[in-house]
C-alpha atoms as a PDB file:
ATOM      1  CA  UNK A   1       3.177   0.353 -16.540  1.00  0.00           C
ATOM      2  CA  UNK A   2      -0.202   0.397 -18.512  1.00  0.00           C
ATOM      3  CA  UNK A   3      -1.660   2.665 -20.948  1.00  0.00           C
ATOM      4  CA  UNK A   4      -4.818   3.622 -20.918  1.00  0.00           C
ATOM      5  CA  UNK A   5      -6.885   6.703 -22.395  1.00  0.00           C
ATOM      6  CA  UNK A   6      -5.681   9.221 -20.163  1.00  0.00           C
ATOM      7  CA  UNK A   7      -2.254   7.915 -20.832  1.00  0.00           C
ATOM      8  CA  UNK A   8       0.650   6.060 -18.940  1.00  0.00           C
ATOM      9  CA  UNK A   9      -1.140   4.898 -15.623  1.00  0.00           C
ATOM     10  CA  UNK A  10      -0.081   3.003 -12.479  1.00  0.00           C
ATOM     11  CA  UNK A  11      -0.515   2.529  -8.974  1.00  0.00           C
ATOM     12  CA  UNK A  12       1.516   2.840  -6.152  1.00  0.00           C
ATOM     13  CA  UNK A  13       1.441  -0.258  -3.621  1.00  0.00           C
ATOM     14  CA  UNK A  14       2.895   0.471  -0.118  1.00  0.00           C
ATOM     15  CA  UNK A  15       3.088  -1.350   3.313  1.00  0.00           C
ATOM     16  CA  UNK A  16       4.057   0.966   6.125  1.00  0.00           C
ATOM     17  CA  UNK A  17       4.626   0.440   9.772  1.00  0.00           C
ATOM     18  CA  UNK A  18       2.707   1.521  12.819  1.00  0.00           C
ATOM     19  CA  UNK A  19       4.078   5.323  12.298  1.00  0.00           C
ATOM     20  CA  UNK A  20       2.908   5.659   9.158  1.00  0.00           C
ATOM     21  CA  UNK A  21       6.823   5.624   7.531  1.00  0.00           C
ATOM     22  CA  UNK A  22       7.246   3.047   4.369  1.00  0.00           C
ATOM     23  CA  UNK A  23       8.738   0.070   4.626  1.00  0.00           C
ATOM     24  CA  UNK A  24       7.976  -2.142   1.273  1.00  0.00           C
ATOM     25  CA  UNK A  25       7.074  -0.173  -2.321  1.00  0.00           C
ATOM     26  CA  UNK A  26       5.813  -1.462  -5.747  1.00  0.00           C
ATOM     27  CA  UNK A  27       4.336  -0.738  -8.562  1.00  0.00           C
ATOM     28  CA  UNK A  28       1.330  -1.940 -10.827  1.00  0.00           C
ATOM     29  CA  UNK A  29       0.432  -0.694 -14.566  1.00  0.00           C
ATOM     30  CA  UNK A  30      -2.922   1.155 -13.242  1.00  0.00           C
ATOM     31  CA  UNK A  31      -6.110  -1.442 -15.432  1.00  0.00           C
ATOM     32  CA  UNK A  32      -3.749  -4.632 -13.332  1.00  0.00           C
ATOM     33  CA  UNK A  33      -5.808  -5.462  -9.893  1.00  0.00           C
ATOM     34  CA  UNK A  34      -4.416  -5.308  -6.814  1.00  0.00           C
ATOM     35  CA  UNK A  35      -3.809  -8.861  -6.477  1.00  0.00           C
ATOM     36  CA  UNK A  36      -0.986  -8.949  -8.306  1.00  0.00           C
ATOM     37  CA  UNK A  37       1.449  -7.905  -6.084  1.00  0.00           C
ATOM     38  CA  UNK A  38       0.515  -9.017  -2.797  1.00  0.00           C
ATOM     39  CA  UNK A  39       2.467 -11.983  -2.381  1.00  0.00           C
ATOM     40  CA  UNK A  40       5.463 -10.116  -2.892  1.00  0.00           C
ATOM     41  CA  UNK A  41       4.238  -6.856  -0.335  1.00  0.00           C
ATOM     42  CA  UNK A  42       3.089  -9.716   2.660  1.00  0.00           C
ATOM     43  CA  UNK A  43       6.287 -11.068   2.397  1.00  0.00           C
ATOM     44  CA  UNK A  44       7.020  -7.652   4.771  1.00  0.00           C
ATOM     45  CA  UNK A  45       4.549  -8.903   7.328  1.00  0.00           C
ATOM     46  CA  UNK A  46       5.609 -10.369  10.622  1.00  0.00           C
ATOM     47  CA  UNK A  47       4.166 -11.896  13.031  1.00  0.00           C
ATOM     48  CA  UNK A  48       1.866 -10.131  15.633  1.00  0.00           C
ATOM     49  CA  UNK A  49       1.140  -7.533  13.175  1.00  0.00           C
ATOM     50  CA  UNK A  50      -1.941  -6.018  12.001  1.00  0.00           C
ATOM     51  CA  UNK A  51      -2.889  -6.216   7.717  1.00  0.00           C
ATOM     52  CA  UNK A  52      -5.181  -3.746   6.973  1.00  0.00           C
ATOM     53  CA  UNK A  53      -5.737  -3.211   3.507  1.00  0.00           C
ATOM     54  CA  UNK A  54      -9.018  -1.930   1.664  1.00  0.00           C
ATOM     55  CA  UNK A  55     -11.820  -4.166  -0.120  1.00  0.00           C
ATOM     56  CA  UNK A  56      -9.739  -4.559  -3.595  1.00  0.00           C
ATOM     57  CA  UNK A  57      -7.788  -7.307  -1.721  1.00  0.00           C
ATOM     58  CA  UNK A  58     -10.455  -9.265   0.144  1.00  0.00           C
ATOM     59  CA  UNK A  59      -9.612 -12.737  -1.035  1.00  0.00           C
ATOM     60  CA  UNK A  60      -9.239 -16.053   1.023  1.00  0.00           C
ATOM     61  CA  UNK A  61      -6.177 -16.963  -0.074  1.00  0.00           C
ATOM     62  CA  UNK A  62      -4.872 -13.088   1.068  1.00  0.00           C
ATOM     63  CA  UNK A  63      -5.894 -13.476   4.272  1.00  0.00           C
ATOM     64  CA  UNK A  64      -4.604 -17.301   5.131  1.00  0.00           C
ATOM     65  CA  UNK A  65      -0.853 -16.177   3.872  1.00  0.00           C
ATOM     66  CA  UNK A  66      -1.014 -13.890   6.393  1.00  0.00           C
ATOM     67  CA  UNK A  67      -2.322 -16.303   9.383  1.00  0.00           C
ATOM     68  CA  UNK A  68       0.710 -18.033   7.774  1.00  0.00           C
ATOM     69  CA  UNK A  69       2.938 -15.504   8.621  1.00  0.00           C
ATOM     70  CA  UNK A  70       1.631 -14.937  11.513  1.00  0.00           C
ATOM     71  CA  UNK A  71      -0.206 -11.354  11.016  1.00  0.00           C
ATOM     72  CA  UNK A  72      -3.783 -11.001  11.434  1.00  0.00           C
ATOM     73  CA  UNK A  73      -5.642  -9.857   8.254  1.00  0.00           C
ATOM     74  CA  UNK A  74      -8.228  -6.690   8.751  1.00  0.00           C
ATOM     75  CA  UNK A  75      -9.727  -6.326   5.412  1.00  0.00           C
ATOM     76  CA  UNK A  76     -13.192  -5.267   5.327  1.00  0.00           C
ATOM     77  CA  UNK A  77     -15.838  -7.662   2.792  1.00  0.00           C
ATOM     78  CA  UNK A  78     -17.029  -6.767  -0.460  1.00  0.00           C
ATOM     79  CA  UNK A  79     -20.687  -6.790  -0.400  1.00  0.00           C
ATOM     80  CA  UNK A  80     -21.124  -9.936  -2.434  1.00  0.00           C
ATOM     81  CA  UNK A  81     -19.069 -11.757  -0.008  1.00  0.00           C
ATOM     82  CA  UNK A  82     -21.348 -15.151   0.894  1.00  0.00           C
ATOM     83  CA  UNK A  83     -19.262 -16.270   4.118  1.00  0.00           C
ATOM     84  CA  UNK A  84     -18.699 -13.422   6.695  1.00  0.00           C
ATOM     85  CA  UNK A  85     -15.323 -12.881   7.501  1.00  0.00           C
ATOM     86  CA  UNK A  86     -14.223 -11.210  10.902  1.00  0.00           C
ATOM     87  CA  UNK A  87     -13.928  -7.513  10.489  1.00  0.00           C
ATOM     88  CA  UNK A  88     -13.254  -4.461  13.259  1.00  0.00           C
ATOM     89  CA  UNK A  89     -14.078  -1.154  11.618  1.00  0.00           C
ATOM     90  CA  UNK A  90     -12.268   0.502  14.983  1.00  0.00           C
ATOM     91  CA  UNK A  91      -9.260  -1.292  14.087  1.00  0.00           C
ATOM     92  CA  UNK A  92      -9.514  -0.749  10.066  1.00  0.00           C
ATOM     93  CA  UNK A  93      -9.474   3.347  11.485  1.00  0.00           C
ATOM     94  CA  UNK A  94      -5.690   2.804  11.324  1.00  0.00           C
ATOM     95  CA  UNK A  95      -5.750   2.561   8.009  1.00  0.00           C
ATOM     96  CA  UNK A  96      -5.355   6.465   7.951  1.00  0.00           C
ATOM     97  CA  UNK A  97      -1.658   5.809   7.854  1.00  0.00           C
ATOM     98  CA  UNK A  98      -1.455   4.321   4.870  1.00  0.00           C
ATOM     99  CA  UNK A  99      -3.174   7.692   3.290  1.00  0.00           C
ATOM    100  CA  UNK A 100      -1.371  10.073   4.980  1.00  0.00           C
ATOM    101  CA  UNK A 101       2.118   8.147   3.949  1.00  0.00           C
ATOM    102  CA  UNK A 102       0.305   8.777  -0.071  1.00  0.00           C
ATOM    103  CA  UNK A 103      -0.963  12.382   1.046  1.00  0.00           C
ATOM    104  CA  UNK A 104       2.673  12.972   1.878  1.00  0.00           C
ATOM    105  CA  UNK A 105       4.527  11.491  -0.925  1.00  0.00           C
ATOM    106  CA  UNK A 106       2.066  13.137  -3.486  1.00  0.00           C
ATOM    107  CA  UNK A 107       3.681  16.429  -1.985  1.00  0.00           C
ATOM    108  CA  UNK A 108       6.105  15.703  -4.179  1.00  0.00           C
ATOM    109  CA  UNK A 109       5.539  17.455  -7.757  1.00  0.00           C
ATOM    110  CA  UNK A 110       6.892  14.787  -9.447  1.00  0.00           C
ATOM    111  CA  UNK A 111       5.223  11.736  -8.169  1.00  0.00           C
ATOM    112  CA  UNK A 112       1.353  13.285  -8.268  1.00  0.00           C
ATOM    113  CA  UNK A 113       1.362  13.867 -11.785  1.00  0.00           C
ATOM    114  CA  UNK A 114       3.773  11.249 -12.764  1.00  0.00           C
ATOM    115  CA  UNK A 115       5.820  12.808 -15.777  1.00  0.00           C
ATOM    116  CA  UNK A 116       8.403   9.674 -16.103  1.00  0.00           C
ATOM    117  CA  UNK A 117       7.541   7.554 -19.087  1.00  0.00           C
ATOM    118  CA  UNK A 118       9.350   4.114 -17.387  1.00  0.00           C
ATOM    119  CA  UNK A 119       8.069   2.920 -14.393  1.00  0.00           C
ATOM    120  CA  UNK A 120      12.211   1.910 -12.986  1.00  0.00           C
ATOM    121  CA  UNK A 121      12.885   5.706 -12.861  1.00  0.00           C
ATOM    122  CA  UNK A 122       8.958   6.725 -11.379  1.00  0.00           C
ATOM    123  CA  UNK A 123       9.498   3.975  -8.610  1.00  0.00           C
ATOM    124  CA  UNK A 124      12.771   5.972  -8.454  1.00  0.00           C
ATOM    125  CA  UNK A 125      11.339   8.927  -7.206  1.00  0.00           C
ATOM    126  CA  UNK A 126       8.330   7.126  -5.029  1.00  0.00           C
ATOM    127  CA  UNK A 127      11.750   5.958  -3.198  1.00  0.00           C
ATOM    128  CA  UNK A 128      12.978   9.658  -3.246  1.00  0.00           C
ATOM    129  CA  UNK A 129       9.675  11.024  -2.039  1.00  0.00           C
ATOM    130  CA  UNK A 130       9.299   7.907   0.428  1.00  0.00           C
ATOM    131  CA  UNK A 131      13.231   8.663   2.216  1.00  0.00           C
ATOM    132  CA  UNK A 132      11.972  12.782   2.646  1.00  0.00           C
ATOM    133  CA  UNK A 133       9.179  10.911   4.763  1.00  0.00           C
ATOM    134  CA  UNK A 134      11.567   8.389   6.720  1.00  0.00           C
ATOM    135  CA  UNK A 135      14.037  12.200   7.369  1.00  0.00           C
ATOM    136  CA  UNK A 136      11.166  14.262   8.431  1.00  0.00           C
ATOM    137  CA  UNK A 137       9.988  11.875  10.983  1.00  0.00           C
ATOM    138  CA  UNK A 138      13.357  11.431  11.942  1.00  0.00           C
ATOM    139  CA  UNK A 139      14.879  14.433  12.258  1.00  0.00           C
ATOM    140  CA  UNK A 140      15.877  16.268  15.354  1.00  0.00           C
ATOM    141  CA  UNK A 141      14.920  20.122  16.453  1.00  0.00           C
ATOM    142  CA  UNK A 142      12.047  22.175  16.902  1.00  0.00           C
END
């Protein structure tokens, strides 16, 4: 967890599957970059799937640990990039899952305005929020 001037900060790192329902969760203090973690989140990746993940992780090495997991990396370039990479903005459109899993979880009072001072019991309740996701999706009735 990080301070900063606004206060206690971090950031909430998430791989979900195809409907949009968590399956790996992390945290970061919020000033740390998103590199930091993503050895540890690919290691969810199997093969034949699909890495989409937004410019903050466009990196080399990022996208050759998942060719060597077998995934395929979808990550669009930062604008200083010097060799092109390939890039489908129709398949990056998926990426609306991963904000709708945060639109959902933020639901939660609790996890949007983060009032935990450790970061054990605020990934706590990220986990809380994340299984009300997995039970909506998966319950039965009208």
């Amino acid at each position: 967890m990080g301070r900063s001037r606004g206060g206690l900060t971090s950031k909430i790192h998430a791989v979900v599957d195809t409907n949009g329902l968590p399956v790996h969760l992390a945290l970061t203090p919020g000033e740390a970059h998103d590199h930091r973690l993503c050895s540890v989140l690919l290691s969810a990746l199997l093969p034949r799937m699909m890495l989409l993940a937004d410019r903050g992780y466009d990196a080399d090495w990022i996208t050759e640990l998942a060719r060597q997991r077998g995934a395929w990396a979808n990550i669009p370039p930062k604008r200083n990039r010097k060799d092109p990479i390939c890039f489908s903005p129709y398949l990056y459109r998926a990426r609306n899952l991963i904000e709708r899993f945060f639109n959902k979880i933020k639901q939660c009072r609790r996890v949007a305005t983060r009032y935990d001072k450790l970061a054990a019991n605020y990934l706590a309740f990220v986990k809380l929020a994340s299984i009300r996701v997995w039970l909506r999706a998966n319950e039965s009735g009208p």
